[in-house]
PDB file of N, CA and C in Angstrom:
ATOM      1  N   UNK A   1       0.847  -1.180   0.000  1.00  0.00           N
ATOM      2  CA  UNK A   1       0.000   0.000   0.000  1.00  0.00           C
ATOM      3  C   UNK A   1       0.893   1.244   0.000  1.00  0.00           C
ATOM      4  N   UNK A   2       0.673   2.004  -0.780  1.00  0.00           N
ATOM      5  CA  UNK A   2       1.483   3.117  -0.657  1.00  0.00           C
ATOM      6  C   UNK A   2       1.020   4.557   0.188  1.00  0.00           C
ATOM      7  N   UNK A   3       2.292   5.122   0.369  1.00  0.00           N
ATOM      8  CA  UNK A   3       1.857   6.230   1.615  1.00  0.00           C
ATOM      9  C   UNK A   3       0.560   6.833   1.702  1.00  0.00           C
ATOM     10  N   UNK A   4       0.393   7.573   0.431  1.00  0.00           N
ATOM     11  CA  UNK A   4      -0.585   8.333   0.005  1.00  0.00           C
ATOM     12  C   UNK A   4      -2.043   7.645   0.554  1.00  0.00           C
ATOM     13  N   UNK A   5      -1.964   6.000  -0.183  1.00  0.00           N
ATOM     14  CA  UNK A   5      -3.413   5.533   0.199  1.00  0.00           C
ATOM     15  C   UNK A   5      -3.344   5.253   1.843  1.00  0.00           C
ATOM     16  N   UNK A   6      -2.763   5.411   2.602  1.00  0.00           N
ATOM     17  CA  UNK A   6      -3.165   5.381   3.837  1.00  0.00           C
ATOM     18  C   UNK A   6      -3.140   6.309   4.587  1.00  0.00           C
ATOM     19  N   UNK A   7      -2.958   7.654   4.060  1.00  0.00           N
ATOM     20  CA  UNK A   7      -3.226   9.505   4.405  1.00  0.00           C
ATOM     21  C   UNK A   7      -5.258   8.968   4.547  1.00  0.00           C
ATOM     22  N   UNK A   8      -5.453   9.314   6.134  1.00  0.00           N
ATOM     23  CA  UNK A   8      -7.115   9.062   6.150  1.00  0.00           C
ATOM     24  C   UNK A   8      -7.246  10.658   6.988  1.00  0.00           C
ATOM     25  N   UNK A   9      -6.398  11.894   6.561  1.00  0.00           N
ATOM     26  CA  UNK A   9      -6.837  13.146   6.875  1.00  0.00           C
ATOM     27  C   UNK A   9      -7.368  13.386   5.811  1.00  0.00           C
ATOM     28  N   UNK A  10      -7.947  15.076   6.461  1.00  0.00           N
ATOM     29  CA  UNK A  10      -8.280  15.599   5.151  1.00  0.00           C
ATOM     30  C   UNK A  10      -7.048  16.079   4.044  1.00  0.00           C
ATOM     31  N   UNK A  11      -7.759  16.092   2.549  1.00  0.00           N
ATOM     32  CA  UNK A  11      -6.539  16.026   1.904  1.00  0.00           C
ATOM     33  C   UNK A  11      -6.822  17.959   0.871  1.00  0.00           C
ATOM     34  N   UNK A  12      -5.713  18.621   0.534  1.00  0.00           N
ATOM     35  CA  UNK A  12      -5.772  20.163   0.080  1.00  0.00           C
ATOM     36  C   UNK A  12      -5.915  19.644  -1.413  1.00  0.00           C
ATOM     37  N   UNK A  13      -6.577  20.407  -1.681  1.00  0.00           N
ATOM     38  CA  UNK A  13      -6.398  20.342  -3.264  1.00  0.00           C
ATOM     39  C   UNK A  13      -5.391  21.774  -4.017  1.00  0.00           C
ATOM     40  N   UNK A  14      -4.477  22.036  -3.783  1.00  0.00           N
ATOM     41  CA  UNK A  14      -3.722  23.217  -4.076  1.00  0.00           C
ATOM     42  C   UNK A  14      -4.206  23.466  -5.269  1.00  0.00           C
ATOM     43  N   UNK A  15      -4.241  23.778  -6.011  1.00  0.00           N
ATOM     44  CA  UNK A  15      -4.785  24.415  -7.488  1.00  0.00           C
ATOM     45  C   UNK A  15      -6.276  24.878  -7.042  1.00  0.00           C
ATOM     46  N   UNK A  16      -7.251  24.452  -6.434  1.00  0.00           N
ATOM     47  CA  UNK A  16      -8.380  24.524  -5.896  1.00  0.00           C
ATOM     48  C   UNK A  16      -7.774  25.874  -4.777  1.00  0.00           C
ATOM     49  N   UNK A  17      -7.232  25.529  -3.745  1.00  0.00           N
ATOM     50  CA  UNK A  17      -6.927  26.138  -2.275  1.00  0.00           C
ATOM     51  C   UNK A  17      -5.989  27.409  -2.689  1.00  0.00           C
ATOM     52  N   UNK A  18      -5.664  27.582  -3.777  1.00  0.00           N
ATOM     53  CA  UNK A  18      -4.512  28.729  -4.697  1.00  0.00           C
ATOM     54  C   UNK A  18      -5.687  29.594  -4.792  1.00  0.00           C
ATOM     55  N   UNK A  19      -6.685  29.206  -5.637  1.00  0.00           N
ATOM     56  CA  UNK A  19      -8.147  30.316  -6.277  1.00  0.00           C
ATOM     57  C   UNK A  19      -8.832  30.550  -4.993  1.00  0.00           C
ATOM     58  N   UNK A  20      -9.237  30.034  -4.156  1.00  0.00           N
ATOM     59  CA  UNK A  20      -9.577  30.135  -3.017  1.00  0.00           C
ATOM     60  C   UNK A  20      -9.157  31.617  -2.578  1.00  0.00           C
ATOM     61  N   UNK A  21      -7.448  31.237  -2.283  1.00  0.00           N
ATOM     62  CA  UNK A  21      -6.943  32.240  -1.507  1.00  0.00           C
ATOM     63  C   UNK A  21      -6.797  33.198  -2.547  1.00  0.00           C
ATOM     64  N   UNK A  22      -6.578  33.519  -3.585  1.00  0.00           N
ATOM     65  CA  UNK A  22      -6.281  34.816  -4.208  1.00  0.00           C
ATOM     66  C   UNK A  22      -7.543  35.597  -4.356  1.00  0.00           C
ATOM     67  N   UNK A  23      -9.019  34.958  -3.961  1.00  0.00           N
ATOM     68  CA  UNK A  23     -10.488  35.173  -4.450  1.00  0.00           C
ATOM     69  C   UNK A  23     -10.759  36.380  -3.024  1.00  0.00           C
ATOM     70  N   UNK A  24      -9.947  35.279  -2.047  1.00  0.00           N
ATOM     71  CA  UNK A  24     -10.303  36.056  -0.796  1.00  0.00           C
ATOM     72  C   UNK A  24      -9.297  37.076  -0.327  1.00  0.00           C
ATOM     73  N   UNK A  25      -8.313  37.239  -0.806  1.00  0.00           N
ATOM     74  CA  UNK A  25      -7.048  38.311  -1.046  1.00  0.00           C
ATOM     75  C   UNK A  25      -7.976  39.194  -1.676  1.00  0.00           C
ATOM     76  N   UNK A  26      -8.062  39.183  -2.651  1.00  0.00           N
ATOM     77  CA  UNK A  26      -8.762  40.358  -3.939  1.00  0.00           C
ATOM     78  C   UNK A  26      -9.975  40.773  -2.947  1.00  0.00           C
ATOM     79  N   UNK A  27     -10.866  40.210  -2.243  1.00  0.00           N
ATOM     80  CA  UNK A  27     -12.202  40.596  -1.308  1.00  0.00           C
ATOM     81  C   UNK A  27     -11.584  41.199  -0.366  1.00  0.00           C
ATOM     82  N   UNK A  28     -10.365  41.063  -0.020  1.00  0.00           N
ATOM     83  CA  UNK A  28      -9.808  41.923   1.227  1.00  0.00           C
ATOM     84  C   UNK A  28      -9.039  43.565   0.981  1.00  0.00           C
ATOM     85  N   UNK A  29      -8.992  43.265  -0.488  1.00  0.00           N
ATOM     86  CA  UNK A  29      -8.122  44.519  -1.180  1.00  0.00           C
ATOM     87  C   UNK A  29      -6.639  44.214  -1.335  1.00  0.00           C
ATOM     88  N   UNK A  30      -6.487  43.081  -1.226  1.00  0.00           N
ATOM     89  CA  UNK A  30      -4.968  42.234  -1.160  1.00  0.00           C
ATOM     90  C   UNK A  30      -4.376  42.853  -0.266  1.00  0.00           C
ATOM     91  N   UNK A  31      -4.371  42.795   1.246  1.00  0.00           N
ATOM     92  CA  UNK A  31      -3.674  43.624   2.165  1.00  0.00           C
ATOM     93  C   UNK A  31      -2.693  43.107   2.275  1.00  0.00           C
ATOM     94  N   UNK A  32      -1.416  44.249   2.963  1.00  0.00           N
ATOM     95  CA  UNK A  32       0.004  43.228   2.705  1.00  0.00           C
ATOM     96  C   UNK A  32      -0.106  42.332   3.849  1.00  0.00           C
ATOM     97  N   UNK A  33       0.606  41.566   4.044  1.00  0.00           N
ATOM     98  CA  UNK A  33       0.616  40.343   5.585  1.00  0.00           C
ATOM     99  C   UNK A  33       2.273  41.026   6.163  1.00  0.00           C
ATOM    100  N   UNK A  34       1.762  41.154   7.519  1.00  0.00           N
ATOM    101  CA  UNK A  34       2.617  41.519   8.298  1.00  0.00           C
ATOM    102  C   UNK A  34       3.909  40.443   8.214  1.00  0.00           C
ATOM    103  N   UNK A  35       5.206  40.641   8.135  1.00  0.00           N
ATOM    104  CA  UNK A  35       6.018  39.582   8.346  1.00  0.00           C
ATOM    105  C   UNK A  35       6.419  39.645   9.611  1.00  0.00           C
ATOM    106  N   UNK A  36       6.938  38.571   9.868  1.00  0.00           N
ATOM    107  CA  UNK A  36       7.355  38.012  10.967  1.00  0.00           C
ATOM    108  C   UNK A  36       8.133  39.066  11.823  1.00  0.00           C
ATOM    109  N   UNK A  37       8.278  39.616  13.182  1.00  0.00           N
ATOM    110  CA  UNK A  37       8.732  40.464  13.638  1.00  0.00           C
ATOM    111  C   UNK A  37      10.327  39.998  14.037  1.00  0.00           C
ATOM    112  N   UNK A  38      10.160  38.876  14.078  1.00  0.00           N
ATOM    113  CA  UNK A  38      12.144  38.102  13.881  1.00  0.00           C
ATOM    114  C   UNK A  38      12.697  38.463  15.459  1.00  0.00           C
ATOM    115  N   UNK A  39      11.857  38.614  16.562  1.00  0.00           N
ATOM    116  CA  UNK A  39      12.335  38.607  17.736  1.00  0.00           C
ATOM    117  C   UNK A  39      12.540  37.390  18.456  1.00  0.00           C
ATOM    118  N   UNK A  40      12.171  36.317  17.932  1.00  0.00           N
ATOM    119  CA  UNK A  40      12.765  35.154  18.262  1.00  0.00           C
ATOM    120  C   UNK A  40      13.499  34.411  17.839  1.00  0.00           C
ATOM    121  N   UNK A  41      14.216  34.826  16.924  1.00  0.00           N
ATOM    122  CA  UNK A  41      14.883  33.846  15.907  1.00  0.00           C
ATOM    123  C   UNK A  41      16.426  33.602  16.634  1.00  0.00           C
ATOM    124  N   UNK A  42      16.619  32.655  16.297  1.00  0.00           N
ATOM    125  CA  UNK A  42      18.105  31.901  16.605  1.00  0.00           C
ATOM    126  C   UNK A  42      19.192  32.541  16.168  1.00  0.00           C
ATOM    127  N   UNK A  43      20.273  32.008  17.159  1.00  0.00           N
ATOM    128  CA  UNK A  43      21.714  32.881  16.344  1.00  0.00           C
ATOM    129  C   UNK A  43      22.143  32.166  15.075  1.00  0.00           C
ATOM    130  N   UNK A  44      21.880  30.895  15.211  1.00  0.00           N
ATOM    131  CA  UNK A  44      22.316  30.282  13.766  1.00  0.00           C
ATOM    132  C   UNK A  44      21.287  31.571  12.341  1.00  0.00           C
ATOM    133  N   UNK A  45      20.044  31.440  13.065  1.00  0.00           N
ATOM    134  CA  UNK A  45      19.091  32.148  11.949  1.00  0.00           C
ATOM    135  C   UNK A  45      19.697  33.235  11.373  1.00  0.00           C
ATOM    136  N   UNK A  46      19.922  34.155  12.779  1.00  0.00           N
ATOM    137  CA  UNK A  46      20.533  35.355  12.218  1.00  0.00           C
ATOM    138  C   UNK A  46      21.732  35.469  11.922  1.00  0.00           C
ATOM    139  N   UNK A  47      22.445  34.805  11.719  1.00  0.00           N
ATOM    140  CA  UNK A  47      23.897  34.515  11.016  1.00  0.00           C
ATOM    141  C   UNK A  47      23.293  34.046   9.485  1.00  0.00           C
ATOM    142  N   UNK A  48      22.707  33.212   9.232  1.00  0.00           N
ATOM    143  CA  UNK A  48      22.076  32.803   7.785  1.00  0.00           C
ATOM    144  C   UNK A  48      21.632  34.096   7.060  1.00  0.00           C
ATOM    145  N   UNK A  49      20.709  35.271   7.820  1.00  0.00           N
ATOM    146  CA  UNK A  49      19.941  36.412   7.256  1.00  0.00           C
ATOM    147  C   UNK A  49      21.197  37.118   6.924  1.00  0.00           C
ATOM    148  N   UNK A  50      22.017  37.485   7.874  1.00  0.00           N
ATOM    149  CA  UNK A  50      23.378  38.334   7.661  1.00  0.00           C
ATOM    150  C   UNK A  50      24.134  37.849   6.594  1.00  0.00           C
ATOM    151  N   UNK A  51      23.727  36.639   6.652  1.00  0.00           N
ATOM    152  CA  UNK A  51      24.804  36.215   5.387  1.00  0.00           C
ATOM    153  C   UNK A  51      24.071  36.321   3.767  1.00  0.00           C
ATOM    154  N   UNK A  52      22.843  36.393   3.809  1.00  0.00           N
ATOM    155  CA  UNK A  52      22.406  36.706   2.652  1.00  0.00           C
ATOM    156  C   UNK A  52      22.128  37.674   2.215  1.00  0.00           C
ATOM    157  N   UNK A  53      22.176  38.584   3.662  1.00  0.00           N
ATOM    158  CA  UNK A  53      22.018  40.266   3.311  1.00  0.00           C
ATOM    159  C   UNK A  53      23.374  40.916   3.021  1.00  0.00           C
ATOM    160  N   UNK A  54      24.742  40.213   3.382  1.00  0.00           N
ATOM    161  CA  UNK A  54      25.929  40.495   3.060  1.00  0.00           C
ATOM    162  C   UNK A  54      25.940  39.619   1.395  1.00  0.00           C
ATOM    163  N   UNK A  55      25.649  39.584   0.795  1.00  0.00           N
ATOM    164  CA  UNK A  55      25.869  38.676  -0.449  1.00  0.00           C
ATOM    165  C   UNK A  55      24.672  39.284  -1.435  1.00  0.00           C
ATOM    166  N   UNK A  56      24.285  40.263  -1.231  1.00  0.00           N
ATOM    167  CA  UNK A  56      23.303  41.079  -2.142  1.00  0.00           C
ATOM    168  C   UNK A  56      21.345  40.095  -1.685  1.00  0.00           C
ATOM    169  N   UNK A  57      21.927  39.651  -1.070  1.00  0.00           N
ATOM    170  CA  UNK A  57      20.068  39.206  -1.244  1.00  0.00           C
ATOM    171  C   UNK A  57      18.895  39.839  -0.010  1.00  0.00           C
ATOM    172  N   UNK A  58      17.898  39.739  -0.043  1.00  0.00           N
ATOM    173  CA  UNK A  58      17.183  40.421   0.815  1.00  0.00           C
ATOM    174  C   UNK A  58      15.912  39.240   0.927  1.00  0.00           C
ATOM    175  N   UNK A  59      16.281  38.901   2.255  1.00  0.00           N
ATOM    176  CA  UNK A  59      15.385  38.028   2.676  1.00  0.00           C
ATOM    177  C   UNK A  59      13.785  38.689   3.348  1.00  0.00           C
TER     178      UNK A  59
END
């Protein structure tokens, strides 16, 4: 039996759950989403961000 047939949650239909969410974005006025305020993040984390913000990227 393979993995899949023994998943007995509910299952997303992404292509379905994509229109969904952009239907209800557009009804909201597409507001931006707050990001993460990053006051908990790890030193490994913030060594990773520093390092991609030192290397031209913007996380």
């Amino acid at each position: 039996m393979k993995t899949e047939e023994k998943w007995t949650g509910r299952r997303v239909d992404f292509p379905v759950f994509s229109d969904t969410l952009s239907k209800r974005r557009a009804e909201l006025g597409n507001p931006e989403l707050a990001r993460n305020s990053g006051k908990n993040r790890t030193e490994s984390k913030k060594a990773l961000l520093k390092a991609i913000k030192d290397a031209g990227g913007n996380w």
